[in-house]
N, C-alpha and C. Protein backbone atom coordinates (compact mmCIF):
# COMPACT_ATOMS: atom_id res chain seq x y z
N UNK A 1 -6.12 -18.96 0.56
CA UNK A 1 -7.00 -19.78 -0.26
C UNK A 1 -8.30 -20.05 0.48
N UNK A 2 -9.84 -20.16 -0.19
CA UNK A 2 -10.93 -20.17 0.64
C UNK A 2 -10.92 -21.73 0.80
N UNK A 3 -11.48 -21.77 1.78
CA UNK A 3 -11.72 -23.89 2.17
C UNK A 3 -13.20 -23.57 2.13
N UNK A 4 -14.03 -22.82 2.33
CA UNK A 4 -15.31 -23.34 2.07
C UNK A 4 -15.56 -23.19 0.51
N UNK A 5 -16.54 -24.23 0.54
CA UNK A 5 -17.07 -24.93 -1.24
C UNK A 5 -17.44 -23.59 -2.00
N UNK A 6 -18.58 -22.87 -0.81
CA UNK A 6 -19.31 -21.68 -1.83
C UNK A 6 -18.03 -20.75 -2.26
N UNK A 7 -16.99 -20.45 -1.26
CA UNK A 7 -16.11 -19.53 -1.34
C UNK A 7 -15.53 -19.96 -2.75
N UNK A 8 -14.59 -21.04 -3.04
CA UNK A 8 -14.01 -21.42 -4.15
C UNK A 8 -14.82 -21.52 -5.27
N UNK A 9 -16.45 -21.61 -5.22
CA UNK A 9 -16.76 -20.85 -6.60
C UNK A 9 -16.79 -19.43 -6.41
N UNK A 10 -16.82 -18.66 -5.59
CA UNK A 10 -16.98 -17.30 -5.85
C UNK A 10 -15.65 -16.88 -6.38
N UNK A 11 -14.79 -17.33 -6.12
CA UNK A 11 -13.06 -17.15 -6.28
C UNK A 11 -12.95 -17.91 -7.91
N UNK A 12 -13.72 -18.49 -8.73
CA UNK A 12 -14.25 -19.18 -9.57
C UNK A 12 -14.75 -18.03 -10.62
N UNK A 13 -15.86 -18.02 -10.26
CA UNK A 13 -16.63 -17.15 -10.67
C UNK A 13 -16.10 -15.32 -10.91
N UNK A 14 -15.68 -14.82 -9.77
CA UNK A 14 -14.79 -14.00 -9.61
C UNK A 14 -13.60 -13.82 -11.09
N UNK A 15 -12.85 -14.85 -11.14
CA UNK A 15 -12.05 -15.00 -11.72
C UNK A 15 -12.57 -14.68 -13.50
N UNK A 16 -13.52 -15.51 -13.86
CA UNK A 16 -13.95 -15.80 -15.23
C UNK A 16 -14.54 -13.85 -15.28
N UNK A 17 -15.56 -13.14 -14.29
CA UNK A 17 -15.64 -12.32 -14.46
C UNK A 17 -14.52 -10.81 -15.27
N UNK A 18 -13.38 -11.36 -13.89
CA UNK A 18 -12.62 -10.48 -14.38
C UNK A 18 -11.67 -10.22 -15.62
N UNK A 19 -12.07 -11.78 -16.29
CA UNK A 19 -11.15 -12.05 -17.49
C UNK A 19 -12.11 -11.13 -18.34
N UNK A 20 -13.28 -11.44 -18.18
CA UNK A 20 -13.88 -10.95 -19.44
C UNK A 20 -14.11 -9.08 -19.21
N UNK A 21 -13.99 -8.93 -18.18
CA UNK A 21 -14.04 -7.19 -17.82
C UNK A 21 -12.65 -6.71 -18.61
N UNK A 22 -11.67 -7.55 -18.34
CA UNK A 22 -10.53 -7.36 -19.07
C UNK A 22 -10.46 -6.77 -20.53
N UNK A 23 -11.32 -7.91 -20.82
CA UNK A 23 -11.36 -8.29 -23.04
C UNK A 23 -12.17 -7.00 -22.68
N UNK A 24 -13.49 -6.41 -22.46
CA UNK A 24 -13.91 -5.31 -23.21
C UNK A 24 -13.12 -3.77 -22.42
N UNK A 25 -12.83 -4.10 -21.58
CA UNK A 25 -12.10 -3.05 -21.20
C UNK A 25 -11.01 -2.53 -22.55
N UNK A 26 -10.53 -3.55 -22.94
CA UNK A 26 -9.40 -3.17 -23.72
C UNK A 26 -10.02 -2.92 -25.54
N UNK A 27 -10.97 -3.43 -25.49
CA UNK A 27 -11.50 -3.48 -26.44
C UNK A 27 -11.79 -1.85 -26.55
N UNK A 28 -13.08 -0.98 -25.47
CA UNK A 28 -12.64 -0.09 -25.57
C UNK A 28 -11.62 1.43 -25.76
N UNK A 29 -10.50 0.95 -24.80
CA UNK A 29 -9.67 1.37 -24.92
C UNK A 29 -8.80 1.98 -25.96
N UNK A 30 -8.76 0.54 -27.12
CA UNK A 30 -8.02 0.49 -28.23
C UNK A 30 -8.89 1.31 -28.73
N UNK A 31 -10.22 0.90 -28.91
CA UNK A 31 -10.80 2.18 -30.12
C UNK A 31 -10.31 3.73 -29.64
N UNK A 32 -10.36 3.77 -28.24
CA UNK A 32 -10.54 5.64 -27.69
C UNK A 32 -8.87 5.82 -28.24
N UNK A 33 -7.73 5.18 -28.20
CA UNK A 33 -6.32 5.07 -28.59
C UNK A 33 -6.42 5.62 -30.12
N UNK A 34 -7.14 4.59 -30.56
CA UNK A 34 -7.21 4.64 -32.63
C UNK A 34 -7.50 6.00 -32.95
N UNK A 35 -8.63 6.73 -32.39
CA UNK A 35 -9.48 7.40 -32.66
C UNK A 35 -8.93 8.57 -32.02
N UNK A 36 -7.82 8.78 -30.88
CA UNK A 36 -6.70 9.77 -30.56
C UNK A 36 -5.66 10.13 -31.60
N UNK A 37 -5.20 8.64 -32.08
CA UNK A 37 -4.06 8.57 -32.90
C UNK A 37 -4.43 9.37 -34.18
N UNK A 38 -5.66 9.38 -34.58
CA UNK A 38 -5.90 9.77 -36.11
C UNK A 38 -6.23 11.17 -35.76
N UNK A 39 -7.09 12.11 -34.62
CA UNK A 39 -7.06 13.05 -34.59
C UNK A 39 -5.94 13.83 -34.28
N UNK A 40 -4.75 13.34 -34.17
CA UNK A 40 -3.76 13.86 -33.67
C UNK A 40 -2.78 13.74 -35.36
N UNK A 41 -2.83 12.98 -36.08
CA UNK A 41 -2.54 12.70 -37.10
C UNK A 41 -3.26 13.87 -38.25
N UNK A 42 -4.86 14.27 -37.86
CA UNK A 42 -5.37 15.20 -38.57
C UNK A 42 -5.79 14.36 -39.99
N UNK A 43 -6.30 13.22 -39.65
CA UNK A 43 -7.16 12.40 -40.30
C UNK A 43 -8.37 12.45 -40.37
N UNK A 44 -9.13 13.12 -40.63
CA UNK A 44 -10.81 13.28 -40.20
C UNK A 44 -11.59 12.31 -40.77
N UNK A 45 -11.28 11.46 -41.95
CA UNK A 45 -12.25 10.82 -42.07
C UNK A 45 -12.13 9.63 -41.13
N UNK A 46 -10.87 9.13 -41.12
CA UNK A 46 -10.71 7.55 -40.33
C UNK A 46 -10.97 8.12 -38.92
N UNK A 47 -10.90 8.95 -38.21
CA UNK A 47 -11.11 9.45 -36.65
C UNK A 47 -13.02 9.37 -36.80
N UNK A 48 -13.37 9.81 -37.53
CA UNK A 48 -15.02 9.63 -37.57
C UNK A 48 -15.81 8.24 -37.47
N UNK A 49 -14.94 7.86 -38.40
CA UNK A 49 -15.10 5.62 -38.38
C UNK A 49 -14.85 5.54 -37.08
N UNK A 50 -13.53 6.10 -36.77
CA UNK A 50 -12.95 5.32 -35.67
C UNK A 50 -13.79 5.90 -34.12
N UNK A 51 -14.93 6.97 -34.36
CA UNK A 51 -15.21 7.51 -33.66
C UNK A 51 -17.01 6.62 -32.98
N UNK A 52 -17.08 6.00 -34.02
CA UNK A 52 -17.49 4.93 -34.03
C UNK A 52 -18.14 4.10 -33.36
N UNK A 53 -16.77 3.25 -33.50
CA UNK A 53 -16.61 2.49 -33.23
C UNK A 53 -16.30 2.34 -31.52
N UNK A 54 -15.45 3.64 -31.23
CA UNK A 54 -15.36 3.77 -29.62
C UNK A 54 -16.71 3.90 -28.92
N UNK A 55 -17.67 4.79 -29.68
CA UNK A 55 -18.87 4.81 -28.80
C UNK A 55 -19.73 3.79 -28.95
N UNK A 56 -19.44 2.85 -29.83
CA UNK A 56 -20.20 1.35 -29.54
C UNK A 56 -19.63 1.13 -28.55
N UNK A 57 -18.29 0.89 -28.58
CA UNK A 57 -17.63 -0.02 -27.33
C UNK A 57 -17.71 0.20 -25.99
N UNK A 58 -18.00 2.02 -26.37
CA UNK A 58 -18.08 2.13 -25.02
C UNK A 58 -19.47 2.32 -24.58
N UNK A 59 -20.30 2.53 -25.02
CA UNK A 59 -22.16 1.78 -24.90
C UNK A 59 -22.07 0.37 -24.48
N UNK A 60 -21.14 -0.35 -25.06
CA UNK A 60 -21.28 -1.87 -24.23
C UNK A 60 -20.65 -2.35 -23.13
N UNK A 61 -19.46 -1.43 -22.82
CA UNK A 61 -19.34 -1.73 -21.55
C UNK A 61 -20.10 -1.11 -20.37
N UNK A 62 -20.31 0.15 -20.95
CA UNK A 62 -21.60 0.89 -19.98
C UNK A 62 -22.84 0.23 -19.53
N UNK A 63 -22.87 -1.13 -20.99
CA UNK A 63 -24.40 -1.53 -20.48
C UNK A 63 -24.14 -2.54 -19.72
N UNK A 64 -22.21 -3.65 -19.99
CA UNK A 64 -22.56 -4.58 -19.32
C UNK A 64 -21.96 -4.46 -17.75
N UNK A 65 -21.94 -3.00 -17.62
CA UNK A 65 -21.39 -2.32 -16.13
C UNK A 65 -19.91 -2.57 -16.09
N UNK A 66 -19.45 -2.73 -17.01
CA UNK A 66 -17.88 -2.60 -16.58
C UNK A 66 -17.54 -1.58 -16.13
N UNK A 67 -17.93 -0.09 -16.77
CA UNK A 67 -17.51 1.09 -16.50
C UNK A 67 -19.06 1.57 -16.03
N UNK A 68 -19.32 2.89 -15.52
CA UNK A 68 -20.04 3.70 -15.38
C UNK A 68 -20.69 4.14 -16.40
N UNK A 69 -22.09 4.36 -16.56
CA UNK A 69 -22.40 5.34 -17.45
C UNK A 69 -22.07 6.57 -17.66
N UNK A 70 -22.18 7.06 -16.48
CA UNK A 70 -21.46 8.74 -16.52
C UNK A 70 -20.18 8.99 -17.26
N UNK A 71 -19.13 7.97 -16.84
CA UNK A 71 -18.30 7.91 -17.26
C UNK A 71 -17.91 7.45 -18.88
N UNK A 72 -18.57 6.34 -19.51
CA UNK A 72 -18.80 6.32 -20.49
C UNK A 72 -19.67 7.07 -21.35
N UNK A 73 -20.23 8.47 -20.69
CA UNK A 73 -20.37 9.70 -21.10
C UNK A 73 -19.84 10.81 -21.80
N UNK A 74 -19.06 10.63 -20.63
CA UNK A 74 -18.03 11.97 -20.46
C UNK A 74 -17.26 11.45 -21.47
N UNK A 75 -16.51 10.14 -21.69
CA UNK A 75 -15.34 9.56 -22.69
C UNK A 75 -15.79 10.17 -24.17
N UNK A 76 -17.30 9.94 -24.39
CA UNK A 76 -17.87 9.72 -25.35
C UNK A 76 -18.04 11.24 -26.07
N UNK A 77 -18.25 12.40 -24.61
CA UNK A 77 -18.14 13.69 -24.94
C UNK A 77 -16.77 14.01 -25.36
N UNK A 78 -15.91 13.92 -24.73
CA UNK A 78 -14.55 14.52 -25.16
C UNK A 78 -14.16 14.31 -26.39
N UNK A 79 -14.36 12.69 -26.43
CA UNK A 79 -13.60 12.48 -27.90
C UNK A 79 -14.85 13.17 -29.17
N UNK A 80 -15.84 13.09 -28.92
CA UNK A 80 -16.80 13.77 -30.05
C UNK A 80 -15.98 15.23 -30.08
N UNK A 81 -15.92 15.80 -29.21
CA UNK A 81 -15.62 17.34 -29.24
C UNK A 81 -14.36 17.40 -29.87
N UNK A 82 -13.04 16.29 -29.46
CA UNK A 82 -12.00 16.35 -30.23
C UNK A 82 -12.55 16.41 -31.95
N UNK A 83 -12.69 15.10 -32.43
CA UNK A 83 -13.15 15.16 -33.85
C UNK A 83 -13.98 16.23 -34.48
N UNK A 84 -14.91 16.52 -33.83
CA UNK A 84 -15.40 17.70 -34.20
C UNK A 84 -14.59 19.19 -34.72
N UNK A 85 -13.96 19.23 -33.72
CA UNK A 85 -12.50 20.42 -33.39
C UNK A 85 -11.37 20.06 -34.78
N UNK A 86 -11.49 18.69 -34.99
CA UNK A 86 -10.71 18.64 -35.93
C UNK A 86 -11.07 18.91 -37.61
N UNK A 87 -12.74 18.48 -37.23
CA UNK A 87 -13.51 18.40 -39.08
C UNK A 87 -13.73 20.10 -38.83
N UNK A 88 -13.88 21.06 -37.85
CA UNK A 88 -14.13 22.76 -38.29
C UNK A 88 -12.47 22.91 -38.48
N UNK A 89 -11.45 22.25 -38.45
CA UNK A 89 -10.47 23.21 -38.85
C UNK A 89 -9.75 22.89 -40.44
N UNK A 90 -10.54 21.45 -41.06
CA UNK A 90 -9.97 21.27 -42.27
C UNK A 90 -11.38 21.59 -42.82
């Protein structure tokens, strides 16, 4: 446990951070999940909504640095290329 004052807000502060890295972490997540589930299902229109909706989510954690940009790139490439792969075969 920290005994100095500044330490116990950083351990404070720290804390509230990681709750909220949490909420959009998962926030993203669930969409990139939804938006697996339906291309795998061979749903094209709801995977397009749902396609979405992941690259908002994941634009906002990119911006509020939870994740990497690069990385919220690359997420953003794959799953486009999935859906895509799925609307040329119906």
């Amino acid at each position: 446990m920290p005994i100095k004052k500044s330490a116990k807000k950083y351990m404070r502060v720290t804390e509230r951070k990681t709750l909220r890295n949490k909420i959009v972490k998962g926030t993203f997540r669930n969409a990139i999940k939804k938006t697996k589930e339906n291309v795998a299902a061979s749903k094209v229109a709801e995977a397009q909504e749902l396609l979405k909706a992941a690259i908002k989510a994941l634009d906002k954690a990119a911006q509020k640095k939870v994740i990497k940009k690069n990385t919220a790139a690359r997420k953003k490439s794959r799953l486009n290329a999935a859906v895509k792969k799925l609307a040329l075969k119906k």
